[in-house]
Protein backbone atom coordinates (compact mmCIF):
# COMPACT_ATOMS: atom_id res chain seq x y z
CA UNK A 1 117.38 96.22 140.39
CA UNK A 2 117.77 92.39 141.24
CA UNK A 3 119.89 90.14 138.62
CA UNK A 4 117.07 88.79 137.70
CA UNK A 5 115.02 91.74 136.77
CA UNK A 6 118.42 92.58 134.93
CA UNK A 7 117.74 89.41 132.53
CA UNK A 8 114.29 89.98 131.90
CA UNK A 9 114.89 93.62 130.93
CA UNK A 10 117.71 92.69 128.71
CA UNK A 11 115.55 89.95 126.64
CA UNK A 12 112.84 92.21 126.81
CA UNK A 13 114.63 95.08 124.70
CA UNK A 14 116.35 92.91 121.80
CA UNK A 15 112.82 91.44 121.06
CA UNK A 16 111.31 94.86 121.24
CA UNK A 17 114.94 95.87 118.45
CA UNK A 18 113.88 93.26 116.25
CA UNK A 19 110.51 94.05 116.60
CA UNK A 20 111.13 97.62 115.44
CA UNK A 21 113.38 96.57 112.89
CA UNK A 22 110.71 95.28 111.05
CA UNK A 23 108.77 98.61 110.74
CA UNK A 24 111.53 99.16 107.78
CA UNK A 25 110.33 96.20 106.24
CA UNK A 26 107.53 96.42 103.53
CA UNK A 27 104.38 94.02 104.51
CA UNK A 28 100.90 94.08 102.24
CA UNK A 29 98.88 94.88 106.07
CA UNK A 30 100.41 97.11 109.02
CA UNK A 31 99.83 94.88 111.40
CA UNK A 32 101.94 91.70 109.32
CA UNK A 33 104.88 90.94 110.92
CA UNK A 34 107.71 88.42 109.69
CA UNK A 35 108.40 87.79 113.40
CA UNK A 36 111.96 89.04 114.05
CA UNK A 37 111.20 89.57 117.73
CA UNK A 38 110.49 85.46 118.58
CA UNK A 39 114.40 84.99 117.99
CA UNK A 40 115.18 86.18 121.51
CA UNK A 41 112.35 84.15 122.97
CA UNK A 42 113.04 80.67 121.26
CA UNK A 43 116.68 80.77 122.82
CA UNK A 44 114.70 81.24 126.24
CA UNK A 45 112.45 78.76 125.62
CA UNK A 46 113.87 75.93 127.51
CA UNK A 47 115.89 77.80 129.95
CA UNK A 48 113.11 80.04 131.70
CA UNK A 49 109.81 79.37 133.28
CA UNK A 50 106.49 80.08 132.59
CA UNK A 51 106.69 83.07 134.84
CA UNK A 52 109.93 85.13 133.15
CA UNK A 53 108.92 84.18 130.01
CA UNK A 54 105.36 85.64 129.90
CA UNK A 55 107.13 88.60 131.74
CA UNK A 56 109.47 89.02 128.75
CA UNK A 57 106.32 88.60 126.41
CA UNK A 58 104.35 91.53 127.93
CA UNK A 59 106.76 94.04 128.19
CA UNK A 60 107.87 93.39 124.14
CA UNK A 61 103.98 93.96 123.35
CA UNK A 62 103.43 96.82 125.34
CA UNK A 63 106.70 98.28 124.41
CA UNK A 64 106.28 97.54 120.70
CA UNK A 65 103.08 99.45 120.97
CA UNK A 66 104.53 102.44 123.08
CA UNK A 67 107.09 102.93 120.89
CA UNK A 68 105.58 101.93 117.45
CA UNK A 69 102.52 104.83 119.02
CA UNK A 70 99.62 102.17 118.66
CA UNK A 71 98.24 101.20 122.15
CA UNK A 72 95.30 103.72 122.52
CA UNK A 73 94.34 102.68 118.85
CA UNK A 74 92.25 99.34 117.76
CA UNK A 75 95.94 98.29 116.38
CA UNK A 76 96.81 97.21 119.18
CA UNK A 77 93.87 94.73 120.22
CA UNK A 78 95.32 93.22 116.34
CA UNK A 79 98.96 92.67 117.48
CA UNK A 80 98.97 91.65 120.88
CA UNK A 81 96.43 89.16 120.21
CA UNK A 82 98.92 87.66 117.41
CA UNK A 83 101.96 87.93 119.91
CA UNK A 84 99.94 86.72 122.80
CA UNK A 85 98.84 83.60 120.36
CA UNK A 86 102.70 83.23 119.19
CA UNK A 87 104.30 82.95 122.29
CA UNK A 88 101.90 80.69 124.10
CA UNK A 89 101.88 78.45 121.17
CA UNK A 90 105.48 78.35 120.91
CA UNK A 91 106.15 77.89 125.01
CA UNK A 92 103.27 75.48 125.13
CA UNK A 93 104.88 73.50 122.05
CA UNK A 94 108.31 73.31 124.27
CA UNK A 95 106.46 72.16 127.19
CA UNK A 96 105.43 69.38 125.71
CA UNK A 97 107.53 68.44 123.19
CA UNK A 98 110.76 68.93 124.76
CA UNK A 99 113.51 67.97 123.22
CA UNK A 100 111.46 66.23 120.55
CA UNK A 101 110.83 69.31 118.46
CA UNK A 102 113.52 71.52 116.77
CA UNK A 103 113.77 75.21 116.92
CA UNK A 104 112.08 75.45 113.49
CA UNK A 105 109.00 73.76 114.50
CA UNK A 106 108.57 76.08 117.09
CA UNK A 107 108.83 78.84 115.05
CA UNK A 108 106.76 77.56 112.28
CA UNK A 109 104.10 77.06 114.94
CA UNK A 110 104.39 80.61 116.43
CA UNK A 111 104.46 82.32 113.06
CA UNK A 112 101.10 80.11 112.09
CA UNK A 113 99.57 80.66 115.48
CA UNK A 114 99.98 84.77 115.23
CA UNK A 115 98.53 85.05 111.34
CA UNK A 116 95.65 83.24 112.10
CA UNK A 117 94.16 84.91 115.18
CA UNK A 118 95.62 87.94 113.58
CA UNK A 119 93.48 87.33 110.89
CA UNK A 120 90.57 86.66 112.49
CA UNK A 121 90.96 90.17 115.23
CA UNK A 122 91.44 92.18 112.15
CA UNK A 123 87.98 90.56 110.73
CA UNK A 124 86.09 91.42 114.12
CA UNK A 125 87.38 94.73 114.44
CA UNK A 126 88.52 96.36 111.54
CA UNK A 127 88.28 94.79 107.76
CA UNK A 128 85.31 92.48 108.03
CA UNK A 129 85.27 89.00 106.35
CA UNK A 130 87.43 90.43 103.25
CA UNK A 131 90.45 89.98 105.21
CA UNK A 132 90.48 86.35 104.63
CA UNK A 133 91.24 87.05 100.79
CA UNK A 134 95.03 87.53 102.24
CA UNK A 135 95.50 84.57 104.34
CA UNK A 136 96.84 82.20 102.23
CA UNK A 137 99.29 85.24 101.20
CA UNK A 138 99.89 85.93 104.99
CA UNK A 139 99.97 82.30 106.23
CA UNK A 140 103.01 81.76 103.31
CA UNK A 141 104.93 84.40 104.45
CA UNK A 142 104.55 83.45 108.22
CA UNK A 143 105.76 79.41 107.15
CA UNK A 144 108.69 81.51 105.23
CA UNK A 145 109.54 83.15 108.16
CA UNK A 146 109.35 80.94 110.44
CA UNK A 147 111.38 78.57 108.87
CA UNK A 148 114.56 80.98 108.60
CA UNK A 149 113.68 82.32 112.20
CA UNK A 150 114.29 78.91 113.15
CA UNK A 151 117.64 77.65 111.26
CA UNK A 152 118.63 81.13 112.76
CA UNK A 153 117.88 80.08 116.63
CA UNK A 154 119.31 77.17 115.92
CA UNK A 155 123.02 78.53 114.66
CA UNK A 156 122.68 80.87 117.66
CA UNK A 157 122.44 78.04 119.58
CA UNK A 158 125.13 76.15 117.97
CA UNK A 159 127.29 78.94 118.75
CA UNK A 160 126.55 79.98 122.22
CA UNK A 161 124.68 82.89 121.64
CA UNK A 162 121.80 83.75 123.87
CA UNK A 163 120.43 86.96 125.08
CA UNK A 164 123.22 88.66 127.68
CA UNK A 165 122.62 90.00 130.83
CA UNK A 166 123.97 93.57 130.88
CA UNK A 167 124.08 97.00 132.80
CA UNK A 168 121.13 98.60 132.16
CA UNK A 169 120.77 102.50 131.75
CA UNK A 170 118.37 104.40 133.57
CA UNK A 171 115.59 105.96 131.35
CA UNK A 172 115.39 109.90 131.44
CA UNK A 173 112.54 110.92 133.29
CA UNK A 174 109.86 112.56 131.04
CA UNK A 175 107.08 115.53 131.93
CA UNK A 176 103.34 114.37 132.46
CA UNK A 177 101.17 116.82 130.72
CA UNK A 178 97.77 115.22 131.98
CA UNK A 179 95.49 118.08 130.52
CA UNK A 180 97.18 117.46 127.20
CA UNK A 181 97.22 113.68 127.40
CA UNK A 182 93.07 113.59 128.59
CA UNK A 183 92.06 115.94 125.48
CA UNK A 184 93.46 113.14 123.15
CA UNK A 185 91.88 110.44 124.61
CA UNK A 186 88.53 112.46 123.91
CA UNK A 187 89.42 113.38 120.96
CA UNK A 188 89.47 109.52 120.06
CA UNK A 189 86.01 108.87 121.68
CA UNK A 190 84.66 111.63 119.35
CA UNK A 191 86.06 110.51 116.63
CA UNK A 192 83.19 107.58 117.15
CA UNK A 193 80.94 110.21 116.01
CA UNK A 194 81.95 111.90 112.88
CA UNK A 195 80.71 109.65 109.71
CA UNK A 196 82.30 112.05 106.52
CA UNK A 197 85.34 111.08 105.42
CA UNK A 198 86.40 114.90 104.57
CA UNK A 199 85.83 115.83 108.15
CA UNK A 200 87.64 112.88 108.98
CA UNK A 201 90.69 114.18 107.12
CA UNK A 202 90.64 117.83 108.63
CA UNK A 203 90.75 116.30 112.27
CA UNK A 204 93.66 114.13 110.83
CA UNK A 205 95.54 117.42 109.96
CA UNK A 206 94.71 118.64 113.35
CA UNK A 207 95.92 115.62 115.24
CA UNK A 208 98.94 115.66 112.87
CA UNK A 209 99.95 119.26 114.19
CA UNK A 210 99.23 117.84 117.90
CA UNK A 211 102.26 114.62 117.10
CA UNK A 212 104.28 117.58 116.28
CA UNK A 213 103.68 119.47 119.32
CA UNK A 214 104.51 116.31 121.43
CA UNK A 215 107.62 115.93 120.16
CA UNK A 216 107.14 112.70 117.78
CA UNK A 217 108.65 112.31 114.47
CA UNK A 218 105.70 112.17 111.85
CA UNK A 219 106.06 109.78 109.56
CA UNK A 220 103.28 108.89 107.28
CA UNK A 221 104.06 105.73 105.80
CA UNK A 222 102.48 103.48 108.32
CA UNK A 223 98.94 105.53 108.07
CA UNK A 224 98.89 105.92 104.62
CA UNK A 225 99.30 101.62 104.17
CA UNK A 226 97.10 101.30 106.96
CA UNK A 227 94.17 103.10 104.68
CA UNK A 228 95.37 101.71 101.28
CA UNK A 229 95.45 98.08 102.83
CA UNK A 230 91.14 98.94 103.60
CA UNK A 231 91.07 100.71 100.08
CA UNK A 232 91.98 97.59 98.67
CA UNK A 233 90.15 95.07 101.05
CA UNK A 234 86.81 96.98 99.72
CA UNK A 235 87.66 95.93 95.80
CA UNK A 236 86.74 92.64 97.37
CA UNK A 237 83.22 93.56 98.83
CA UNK A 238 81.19 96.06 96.00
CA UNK A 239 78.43 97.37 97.72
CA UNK A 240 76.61 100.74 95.96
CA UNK A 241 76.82 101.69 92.68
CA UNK A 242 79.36 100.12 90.44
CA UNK A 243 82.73 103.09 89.71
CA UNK A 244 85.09 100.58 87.90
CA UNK A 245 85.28 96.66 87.58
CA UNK A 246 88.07 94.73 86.55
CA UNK A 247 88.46 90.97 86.41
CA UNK A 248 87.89 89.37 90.37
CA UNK A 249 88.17 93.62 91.67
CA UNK A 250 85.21 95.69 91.79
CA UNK A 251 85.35 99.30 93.02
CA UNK A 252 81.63 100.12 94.33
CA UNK A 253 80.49 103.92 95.25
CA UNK A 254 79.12 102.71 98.81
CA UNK A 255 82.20 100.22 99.86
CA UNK A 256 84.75 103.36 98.57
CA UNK A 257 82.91 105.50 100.91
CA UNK A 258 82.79 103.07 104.23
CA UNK A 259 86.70 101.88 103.25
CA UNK A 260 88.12 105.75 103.57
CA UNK A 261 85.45 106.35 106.55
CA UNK A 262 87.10 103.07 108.09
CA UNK A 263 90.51 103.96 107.62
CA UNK A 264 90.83 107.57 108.31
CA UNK A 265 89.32 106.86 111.40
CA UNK A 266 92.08 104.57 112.62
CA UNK A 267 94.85 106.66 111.16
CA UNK A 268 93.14 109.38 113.31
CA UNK A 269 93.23 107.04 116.16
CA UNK A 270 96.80 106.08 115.84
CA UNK A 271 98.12 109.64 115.39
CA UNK A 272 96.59 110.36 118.46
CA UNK A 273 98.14 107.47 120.39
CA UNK A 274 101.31 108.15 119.11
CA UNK A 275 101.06 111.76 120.46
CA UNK A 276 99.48 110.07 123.86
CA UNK A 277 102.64 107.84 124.85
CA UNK A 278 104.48 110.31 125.08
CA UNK A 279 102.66 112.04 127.35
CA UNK A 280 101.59 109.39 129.72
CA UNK A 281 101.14 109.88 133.51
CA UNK A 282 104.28 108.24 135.61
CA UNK A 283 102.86 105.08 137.27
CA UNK A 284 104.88 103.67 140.53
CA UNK A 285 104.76 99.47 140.30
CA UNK A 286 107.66 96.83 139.75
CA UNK A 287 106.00 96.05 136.19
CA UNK A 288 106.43 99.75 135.02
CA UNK A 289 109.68 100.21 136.63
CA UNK A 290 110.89 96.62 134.16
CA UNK A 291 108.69 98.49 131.28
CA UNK A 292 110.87 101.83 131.60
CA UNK A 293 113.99 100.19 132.19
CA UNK A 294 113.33 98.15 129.02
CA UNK A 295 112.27 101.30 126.82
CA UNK A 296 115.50 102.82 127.86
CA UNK A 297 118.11 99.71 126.83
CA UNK A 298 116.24 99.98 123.85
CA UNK A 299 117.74 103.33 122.76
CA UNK A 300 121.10 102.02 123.51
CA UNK A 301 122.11 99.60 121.06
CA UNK A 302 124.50 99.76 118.72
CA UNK A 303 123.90 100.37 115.16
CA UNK A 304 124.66 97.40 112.65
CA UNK A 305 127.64 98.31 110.42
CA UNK A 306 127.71 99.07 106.72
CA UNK A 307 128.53 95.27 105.52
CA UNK A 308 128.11 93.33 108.61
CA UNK A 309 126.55 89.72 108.43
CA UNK A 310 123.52 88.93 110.09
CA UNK A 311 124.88 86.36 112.21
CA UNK A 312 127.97 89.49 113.07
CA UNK A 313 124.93 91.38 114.05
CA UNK A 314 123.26 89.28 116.13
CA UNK A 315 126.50 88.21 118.19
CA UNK A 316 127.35 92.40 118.53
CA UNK A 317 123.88 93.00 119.67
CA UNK A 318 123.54 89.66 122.26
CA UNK A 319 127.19 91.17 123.50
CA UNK A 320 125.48 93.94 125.30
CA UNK A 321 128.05 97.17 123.58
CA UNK A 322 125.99 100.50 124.92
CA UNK A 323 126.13 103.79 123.83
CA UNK A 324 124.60 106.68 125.74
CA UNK A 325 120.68 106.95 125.99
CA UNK A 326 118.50 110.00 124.01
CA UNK A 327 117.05 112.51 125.96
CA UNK A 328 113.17 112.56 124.74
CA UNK A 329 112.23 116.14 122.76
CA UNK A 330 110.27 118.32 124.77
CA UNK A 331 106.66 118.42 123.86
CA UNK A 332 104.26 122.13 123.81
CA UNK A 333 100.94 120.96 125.60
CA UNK A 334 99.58 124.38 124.69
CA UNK A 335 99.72 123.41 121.48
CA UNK A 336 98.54 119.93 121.51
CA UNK A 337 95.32 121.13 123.94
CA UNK A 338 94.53 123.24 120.97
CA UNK A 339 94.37 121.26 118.03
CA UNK A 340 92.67 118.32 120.53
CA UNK A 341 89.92 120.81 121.11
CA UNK A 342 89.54 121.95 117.37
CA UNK A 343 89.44 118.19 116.55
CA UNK A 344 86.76 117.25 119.00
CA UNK A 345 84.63 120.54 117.96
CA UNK A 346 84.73 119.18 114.66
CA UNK A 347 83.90 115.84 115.44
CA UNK A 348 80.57 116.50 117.49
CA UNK A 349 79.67 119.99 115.83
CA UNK A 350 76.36 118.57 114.48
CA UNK A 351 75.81 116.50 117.79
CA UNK A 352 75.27 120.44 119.49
């Protein structure tokens, strides 16, 4: 691996840490993000080109959605059109600024540029014009954010810090299972198909069983304020007989119906990714080779210590201190073929 493929891989795995340090952070919508991961990218800003830059920028949004199990779900359409947005907004803002624009501008400007077409993918593809009710809620917490993430660049700055270039590890090699990995991705076509939110659930269970089988922690946090976030985007648009009102909310019998259709659809379709990465097909290419290389630094960092200031953790991590790589879990494709096929027989049973 060249030097310079060396540097990209290194900035590309402390934004894709940040990025997945923000998963432990609660946000009123799953796809919110405070922004963590620009912090690596504004102290590149001025020092790389176009090219290494939008390098860096891809392989932290595909990796974010490898790891975080979201890129064969509509998810991910949401958040790399937000980090695509951020970081030509912020670049572009550099460009022609220069030095006529502090760190925090930038920031601001990426954290404003990511809500808003955020905002308006999650209105086209998943919560309809409701989503709006939470902008000036989201757009706050993006100017919040954006204003620390920029004081923060700048004391970086001030003291030297920037993103190291390091020894990277080589990623252990994981088993294809292309039968296995094909019966999800049907399973999520099917899933088109099936309207009743009860069925919906069942094939949920199914697919849950299947994330087991391929050797991914379940965690049901994310799904579960992925469908509550829908639940309560409905109280905004009644439609159907009136259940309950109350003030500004109003819980309709049709709009409770389409909101857990909606959303146990996606949670369906996210389980399902997140059992798919990890059993995707090797593919040769200089871009995957940078993508793997970046997945595996990523397992290598150093956790923070009990007490530690952020600006402590920020120098430890740009320092480039390793520890030894995880060897991924081994996943049952038996298993996972099974509960695929259950799951699309349920889906498409009154289609036969």
């Amino acid at each position: 691996m060249s030097r310079r493929d060396e540097e990209i891989c290194s900035v590309a795995s402390l934004c894709l840490l940040f990025s997945m340090a923000e998963y432990l952070i609660p946000k009123p919508l799953p796809f919110c993000k405070l922004g963590l991961a620009n912090l690596p990218l504004l102290l590149i800003l001025s020092r790389w080109d176009w090219g290494g830059y939008l390098l860096v920028v891809t392989l932290k949004l595909l990796g974010s959605l490898l790891v975080g199990g979201t890129l064969f779900s509509p998810i991910a359409l949401i958040t790399a059109s937000g980090g695509i947005a951020s970081a030509l907004a912020m670049k572009g803002l550099d460009s022609l600024c220069k030095e006529r624009i502090s760190f925090v501008g930038i920031s601001v400007m990426g954290a404003l540029a990511s809500n808003l077409v955020q905002l308006a993918s999650a209105s086209l593809l998943i919560y309809g014009t409701s989503i709006w009710a939470v902008a000036p809620l989201l757009c706050s917490i993006g100017l919040a954010s954006g204003i620390i993430l920029g004081f923060l660049a700048m004391a970086c700055e001030k003291q030297g810090l920037v993103p190291a270039e390091v020894p990277l590890p080589l990623l252990a090699r994981k088993e294809s299972h292309p039968v296995a990995f094909s019966l999800l991705a049907l399973a999520i076509l099917c899933l088109c198909f099936e309207p009743r939110p009860f069925r919906l659930l069942l094939v949920w269970m199914l697919l849950l069983v299947a994330q087991k089988g391929a050797g991914r922690r379940i965690h049901l946090t994310y799904p579960l304020v992925l469908l509550f976030s829908l639940l309560l985007l409905s109280l905004f648009e009644p439609v159907g007989k009136i259940l309950w009102s109350w003030g500004p909310f109003t819980l309709a019998s049709l709009s409770l119906v389409t909101a857990l259709r909606k959303g146990l659809r996606l949670i369906c379709m996210v389980t399902a990714s997140q059992s798919m990465v990890g059993l995707m097909p090797h593919i040769p290419g200089r871009f995957f080779r940078l993508l793997s290389e970046t997945l595996a630094a990523l397992g290598t960092y150093q956790l923070p210590r009990k007490g530690q200031k952020p600006m402590e953790v920020v120098r430890n991590l740009f320092s480039g201190t390793r520890q030894e790589a995880s060897v991924p879990r081994k996943a049952h494709p038996l298993l996972i073929s099974v509960m695929c096929i259950l799951a699309i027989a349920l889906c498409i049973r009154d289609l036969l």
